[in-house]
PDB file of N, CA and C in Angstrom:
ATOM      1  N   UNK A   1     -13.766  -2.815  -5.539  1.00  0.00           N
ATOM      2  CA  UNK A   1     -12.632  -2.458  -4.729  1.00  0.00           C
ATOM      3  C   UNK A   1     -11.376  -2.257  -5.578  1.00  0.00           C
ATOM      4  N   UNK A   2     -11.104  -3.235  -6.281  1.00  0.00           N
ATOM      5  CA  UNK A   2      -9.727  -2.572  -7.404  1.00  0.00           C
ATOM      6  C   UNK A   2      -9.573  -1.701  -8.295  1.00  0.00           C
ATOM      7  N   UNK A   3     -10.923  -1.169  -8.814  1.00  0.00           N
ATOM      8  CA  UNK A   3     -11.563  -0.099  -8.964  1.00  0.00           C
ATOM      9  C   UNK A   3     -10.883   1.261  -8.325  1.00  0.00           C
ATOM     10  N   UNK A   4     -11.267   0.953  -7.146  1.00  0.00           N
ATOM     11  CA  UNK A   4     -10.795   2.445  -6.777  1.00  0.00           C
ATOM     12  C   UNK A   4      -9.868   2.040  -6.215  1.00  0.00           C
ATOM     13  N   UNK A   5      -8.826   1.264  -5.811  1.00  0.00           N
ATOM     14  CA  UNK A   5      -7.185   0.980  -6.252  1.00  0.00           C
ATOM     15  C   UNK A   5      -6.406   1.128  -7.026  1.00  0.00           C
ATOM     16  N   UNK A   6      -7.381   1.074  -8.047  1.00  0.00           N
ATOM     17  CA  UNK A   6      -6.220   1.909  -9.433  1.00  0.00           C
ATOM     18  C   UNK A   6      -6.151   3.296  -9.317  1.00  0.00           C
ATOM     19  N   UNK A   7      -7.744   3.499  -9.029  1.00  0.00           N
ATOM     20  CA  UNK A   7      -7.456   5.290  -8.971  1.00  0.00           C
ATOM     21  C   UNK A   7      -7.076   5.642  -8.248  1.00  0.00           C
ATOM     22  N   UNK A   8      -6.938   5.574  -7.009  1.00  0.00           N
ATOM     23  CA  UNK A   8      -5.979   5.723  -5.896  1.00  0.00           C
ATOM     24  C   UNK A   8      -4.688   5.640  -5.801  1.00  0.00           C
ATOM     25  N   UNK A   9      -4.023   4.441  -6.495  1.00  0.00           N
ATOM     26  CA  UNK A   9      -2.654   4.257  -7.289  1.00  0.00           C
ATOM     27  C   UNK A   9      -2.520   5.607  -8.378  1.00  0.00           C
ATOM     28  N   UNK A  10      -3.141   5.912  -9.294  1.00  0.00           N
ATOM     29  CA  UNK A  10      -2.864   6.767 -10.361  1.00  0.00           C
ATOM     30  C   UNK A  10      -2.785   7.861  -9.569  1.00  0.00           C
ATOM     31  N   UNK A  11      -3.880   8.578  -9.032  1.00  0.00           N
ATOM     32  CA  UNK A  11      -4.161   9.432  -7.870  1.00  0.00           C
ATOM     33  C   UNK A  11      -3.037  10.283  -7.394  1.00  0.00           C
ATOM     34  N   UNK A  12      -2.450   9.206  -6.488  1.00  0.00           N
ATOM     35  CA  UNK A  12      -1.410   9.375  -5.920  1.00  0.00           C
ATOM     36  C   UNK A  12      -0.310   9.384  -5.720  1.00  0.00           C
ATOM     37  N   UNK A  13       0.278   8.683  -6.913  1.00  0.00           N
ATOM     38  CA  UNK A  13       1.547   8.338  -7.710  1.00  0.00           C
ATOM     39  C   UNK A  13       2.234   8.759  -9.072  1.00  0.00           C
ATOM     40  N   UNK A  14       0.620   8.851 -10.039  1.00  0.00           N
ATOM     41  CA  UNK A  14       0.556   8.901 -11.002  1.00  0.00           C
ATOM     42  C   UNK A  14       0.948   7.537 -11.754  1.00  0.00           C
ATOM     43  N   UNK A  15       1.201   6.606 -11.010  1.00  0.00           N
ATOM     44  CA  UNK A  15       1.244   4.883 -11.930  1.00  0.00           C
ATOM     45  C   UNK A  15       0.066   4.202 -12.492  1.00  0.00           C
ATOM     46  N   UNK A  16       0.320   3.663 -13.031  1.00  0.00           N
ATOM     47  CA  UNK A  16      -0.873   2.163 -13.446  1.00  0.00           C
ATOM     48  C   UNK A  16       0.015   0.982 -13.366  1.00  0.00           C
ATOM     49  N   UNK A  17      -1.217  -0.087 -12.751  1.00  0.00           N
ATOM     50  CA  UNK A  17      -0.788  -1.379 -12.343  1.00  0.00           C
ATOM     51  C   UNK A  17      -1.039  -2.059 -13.290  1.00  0.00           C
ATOM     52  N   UNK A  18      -0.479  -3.137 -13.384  1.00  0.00           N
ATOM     53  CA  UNK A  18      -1.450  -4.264 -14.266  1.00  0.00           C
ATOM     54  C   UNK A  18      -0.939  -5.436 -12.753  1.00  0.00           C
ATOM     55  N   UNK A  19      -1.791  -6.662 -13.542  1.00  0.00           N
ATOM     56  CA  UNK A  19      -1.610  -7.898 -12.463  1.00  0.00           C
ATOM     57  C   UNK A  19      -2.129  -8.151 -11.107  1.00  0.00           C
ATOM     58  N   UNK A  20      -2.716  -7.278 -11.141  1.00  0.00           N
ATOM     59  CA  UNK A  20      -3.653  -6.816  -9.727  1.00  0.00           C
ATOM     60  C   UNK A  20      -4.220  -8.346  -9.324  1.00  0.00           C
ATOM     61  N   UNK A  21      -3.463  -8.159  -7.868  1.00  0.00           N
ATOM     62  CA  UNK A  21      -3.779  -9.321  -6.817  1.00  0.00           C
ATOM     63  C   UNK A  21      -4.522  -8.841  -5.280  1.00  0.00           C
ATOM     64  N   UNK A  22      -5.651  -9.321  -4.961  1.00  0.00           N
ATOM     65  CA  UNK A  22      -6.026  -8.803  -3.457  1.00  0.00           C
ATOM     66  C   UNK A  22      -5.552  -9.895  -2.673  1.00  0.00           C
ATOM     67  N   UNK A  23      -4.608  -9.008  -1.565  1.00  0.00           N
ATOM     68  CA  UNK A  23      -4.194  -9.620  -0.920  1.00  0.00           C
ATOM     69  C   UNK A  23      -5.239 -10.099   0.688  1.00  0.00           C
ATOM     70  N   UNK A  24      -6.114  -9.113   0.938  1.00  0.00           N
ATOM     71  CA  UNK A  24      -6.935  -9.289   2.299  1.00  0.00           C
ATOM     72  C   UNK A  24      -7.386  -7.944   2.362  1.00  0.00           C
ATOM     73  N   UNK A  25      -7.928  -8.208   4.019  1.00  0.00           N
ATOM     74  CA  UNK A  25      -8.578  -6.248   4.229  1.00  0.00           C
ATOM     75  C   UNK A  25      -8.111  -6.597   5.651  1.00  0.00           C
ATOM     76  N   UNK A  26      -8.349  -5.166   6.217  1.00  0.00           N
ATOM     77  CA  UNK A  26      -7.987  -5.393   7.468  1.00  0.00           C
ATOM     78  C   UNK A  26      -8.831  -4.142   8.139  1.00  0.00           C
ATOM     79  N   UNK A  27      -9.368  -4.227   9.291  1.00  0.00           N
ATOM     80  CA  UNK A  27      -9.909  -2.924  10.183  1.00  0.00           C
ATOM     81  C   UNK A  27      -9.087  -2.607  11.077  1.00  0.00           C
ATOM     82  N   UNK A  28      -8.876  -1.126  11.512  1.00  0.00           N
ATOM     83  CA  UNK A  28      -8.674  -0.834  12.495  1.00  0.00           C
ATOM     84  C   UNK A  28      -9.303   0.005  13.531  1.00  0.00           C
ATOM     85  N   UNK A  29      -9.243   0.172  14.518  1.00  0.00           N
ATOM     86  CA  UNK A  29      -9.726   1.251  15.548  1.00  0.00           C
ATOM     87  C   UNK A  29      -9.226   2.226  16.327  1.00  0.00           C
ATOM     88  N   UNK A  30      -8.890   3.695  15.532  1.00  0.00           N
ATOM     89  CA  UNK A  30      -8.828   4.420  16.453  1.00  0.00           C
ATOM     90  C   UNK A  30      -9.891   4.893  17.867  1.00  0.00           C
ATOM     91  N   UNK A  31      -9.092   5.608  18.490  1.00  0.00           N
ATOM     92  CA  UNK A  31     -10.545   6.341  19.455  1.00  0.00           C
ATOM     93  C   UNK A  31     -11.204   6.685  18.844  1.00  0.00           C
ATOM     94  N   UNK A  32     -10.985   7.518  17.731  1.00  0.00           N
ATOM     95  CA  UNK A  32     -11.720   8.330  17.070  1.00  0.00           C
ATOM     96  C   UNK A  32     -12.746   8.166  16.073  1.00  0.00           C
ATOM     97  N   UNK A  33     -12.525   7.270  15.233  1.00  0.00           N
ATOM     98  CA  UNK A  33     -12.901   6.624  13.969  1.00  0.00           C
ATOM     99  C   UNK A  33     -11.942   5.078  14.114  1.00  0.00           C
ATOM    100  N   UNK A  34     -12.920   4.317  12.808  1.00  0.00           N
ATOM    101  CA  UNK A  34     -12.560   2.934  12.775  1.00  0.00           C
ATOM    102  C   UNK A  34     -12.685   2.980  10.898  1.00  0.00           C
ATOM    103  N   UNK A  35     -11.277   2.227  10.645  1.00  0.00           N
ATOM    104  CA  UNK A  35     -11.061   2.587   9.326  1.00  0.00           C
ATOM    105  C   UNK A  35     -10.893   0.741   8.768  1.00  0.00           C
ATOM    106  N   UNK A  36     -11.452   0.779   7.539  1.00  0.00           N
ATOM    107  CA  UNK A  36     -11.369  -0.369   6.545  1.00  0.00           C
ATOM    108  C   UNK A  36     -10.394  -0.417   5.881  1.00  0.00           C
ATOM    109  N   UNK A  37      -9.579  -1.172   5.543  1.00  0.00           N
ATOM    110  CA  UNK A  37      -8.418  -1.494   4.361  1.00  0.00           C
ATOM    111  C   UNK A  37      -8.685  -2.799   3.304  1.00  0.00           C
ATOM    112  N   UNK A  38      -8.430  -2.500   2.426  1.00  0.00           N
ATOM    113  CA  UNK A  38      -8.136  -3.380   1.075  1.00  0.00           C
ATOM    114  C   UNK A  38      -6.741  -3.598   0.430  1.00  0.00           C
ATOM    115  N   UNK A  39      -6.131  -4.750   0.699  1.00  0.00           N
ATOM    116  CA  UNK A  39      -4.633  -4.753   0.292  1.00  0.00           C
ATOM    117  C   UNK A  39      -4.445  -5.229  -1.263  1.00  0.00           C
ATOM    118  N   UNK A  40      -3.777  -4.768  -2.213  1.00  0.00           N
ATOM    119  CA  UNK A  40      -3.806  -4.947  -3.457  1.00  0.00           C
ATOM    120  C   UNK A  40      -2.378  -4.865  -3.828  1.00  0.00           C
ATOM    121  N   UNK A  41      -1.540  -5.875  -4.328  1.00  0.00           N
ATOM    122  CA  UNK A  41      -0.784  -5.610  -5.335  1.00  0.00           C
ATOM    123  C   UNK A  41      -0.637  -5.675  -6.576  1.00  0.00           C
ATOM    124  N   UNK A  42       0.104  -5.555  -7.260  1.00  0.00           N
ATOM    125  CA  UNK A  42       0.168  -4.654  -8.608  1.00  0.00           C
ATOM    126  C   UNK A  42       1.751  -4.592  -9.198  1.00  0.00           C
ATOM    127  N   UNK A  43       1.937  -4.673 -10.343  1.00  0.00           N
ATOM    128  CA  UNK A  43       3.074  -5.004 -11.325  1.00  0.00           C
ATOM    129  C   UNK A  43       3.089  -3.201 -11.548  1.00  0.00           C
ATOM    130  N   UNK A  44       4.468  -1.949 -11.261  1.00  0.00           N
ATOM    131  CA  UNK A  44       3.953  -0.769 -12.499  1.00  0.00           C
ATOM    132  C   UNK A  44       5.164  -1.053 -12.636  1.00  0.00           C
ATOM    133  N   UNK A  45       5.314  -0.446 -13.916  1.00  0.00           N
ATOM    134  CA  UNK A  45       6.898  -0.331 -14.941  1.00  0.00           C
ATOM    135  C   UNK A  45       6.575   1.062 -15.664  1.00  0.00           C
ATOM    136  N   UNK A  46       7.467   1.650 -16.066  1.00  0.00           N
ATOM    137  CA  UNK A  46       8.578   2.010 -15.128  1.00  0.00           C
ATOM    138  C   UNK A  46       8.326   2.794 -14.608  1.00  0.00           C
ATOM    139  N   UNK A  47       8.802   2.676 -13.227  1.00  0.00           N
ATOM    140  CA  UNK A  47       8.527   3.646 -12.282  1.00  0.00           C
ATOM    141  C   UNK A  47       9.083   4.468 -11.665  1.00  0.00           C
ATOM    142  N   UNK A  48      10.282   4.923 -11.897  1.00  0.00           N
ATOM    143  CA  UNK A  48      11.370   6.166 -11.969  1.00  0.00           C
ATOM    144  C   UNK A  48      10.905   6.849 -12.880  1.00  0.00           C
ATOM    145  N   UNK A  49      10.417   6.870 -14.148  1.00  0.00           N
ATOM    146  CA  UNK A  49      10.367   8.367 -14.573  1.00  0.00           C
ATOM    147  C   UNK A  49       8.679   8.674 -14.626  1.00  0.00           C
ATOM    148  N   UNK A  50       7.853   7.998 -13.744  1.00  0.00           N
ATOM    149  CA  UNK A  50       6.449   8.257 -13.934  1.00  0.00           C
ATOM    150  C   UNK A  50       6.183   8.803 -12.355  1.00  0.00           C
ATOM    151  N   UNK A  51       6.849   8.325 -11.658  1.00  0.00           N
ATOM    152  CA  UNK A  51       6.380   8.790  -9.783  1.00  0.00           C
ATOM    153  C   UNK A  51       6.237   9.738  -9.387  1.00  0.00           C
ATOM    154  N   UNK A  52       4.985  10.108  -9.191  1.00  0.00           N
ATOM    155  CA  UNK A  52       4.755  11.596  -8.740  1.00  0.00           C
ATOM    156  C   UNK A  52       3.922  11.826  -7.304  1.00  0.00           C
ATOM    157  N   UNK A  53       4.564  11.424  -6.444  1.00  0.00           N
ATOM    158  CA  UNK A  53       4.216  11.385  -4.705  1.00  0.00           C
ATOM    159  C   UNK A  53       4.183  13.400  -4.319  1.00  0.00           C
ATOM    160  N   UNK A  54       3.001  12.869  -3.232  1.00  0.00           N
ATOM    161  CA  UNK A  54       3.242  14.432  -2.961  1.00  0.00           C
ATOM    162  C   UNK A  54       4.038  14.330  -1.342  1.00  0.00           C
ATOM    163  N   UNK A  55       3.999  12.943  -0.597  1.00  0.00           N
ATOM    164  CA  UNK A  55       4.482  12.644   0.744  1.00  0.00           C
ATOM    165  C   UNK A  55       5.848  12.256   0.067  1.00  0.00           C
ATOM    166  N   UNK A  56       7.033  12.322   1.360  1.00  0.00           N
ATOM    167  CA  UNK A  56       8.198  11.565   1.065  1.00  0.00           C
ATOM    168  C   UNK A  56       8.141   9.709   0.672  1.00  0.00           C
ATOM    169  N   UNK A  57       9.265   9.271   0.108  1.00  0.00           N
ATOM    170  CA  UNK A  57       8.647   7.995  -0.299  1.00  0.00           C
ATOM    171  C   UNK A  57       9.870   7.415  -0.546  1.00  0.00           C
ATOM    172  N   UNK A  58      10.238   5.884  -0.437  1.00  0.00           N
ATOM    173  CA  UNK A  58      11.519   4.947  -0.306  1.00  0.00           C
ATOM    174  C   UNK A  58      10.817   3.667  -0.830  1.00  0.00           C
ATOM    175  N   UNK A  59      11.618   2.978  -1.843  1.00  0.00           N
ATOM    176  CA  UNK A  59      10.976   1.948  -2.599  1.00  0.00           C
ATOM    177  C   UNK A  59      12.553   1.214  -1.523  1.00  0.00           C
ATOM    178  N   UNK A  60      11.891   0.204  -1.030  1.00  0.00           N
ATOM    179  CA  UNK A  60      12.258  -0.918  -0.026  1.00  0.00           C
ATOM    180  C   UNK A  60      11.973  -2.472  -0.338  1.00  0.00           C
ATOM    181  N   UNK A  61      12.636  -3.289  -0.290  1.00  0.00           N
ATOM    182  CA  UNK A  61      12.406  -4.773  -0.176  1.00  0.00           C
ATOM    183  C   UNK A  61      11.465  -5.062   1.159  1.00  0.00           C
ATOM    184  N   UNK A  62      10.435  -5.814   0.929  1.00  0.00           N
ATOM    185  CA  UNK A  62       9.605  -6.143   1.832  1.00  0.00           C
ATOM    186  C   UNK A  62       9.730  -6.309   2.785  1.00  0.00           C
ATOM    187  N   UNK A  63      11.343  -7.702   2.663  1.00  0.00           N
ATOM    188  CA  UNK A  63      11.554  -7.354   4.365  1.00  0.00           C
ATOM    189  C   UNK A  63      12.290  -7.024   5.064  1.00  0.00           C
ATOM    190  N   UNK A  64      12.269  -5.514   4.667  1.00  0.00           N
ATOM    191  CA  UNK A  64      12.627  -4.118   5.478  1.00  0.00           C
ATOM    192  C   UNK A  64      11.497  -3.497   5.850  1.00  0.00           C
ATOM    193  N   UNK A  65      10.384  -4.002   5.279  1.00  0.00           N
ATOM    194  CA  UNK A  65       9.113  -2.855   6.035  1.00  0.00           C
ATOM    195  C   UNK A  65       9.168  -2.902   7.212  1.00  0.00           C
ATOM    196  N   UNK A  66       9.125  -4.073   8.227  1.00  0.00           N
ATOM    197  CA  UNK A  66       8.795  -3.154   9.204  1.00  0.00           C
ATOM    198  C   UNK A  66       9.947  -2.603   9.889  1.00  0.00           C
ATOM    199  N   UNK A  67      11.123  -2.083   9.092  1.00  0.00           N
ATOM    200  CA  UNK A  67      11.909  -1.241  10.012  1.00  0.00           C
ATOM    201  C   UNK A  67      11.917   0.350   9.737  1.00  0.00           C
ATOM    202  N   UNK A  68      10.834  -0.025   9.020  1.00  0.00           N
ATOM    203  CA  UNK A  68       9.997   1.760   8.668  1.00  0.00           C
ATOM    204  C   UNK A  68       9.077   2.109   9.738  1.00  0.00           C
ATOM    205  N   UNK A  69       8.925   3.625  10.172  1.00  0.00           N
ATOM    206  CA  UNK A  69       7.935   3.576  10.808  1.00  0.00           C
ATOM    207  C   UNK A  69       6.467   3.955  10.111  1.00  0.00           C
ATOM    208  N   UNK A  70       5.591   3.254  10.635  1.00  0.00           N
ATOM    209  CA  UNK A  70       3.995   3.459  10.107  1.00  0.00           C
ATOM    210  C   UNK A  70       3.275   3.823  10.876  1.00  0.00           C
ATOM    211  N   UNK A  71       2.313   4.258  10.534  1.00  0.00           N
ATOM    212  CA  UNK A  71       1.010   4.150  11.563  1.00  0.00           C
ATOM    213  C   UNK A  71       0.379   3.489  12.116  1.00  0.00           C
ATOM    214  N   UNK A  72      -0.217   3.017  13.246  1.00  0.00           N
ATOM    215  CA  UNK A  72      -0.616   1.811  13.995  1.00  0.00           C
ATOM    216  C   UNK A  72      -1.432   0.571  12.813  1.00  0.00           C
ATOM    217  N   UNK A  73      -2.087   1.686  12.469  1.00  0.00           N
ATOM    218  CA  UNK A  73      -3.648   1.205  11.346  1.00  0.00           C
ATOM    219  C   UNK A  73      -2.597   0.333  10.233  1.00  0.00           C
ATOM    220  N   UNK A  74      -1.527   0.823  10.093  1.00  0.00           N
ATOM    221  CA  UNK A  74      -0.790  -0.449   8.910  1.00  0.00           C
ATOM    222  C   UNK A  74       0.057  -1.082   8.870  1.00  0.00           C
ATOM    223  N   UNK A  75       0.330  -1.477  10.765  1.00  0.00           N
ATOM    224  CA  UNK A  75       0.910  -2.741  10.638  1.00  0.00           C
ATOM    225  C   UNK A  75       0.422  -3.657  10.158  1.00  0.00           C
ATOM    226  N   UNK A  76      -0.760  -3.690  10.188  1.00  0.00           N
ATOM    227  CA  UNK A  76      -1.581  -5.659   9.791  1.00  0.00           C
ATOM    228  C   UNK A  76      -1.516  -5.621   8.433  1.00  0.00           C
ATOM    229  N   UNK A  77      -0.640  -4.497   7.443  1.00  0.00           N
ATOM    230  CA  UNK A  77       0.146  -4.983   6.051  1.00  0.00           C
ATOM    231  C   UNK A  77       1.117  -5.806   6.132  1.00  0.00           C
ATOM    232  N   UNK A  78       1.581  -5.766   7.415  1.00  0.00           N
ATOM    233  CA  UNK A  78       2.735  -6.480   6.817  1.00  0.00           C
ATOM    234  C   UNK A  78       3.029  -7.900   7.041  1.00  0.00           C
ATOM    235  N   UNK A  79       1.758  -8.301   7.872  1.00  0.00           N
ATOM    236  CA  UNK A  79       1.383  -9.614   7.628  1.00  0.00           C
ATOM    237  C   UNK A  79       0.649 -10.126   6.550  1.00  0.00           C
ATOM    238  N   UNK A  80      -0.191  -9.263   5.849  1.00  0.00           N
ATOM    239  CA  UNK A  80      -1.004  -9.384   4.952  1.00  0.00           C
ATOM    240  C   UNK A  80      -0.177  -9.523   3.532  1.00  0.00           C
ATOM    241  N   UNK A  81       1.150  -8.785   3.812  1.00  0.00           N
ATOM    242  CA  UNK A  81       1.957  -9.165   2.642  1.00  0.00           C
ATOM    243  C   UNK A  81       3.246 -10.588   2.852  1.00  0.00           C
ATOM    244  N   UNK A  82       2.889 -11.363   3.679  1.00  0.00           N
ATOM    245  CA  UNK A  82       3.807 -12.583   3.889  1.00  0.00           C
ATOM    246  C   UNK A  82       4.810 -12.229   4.618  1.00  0.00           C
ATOM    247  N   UNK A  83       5.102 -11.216   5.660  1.00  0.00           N
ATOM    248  CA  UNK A  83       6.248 -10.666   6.288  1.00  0.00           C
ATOM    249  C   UNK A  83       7.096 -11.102   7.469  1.00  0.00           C
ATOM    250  N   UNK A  84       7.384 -11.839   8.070  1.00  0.00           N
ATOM    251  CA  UNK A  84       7.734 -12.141   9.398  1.00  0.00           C
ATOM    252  C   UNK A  84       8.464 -10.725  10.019  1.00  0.00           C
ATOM    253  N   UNK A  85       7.225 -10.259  11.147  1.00  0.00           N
ATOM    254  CA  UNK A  85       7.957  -9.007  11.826  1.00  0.00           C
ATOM    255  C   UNK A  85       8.600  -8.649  12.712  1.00  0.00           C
TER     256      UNK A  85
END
């Protein structure tokens, strides 16, 4: 699983982590499909001149997440990351 967290991190960002911690997993259920999660954090430096997102993106203190909006499927991050929501 952290495995393809890094590449998924590199992937999609273009970062590398070091310090890699799993935090939990979580399922959800659409109507449609029912999706698995793996929560992982990760140390990257520096990350202003390496970030290469292709979605819009806001580096936030944790607890401001949930005054972002998400998708149903990832609220149960933000318990998974110690959050009171």
């Amino acid at each position: 699983m952290r495995t393809a967290a890094m590449r998924e991190l590199r992937e999609e960002t273009g970062l590398t982590g070091s310090d890699w911690q799993y935090l939990g997993q979580h399922s959800f259920a659409y109507p449609d499909r029912l999706l698995h999660f793996h929560l992982f954090r990760c140390l990257c430096e520096p990350v202003a001149a390496t970030l290469a997102c292709e979605s819009p993106h806001a580096w936030v203190k944790r607890s401001r997440l949930s005054a972002y909006p998400m998708p149903n499927a990832n609220q149960a991050f933000i318990a998974l990351l110690g959050i009171d929501s």
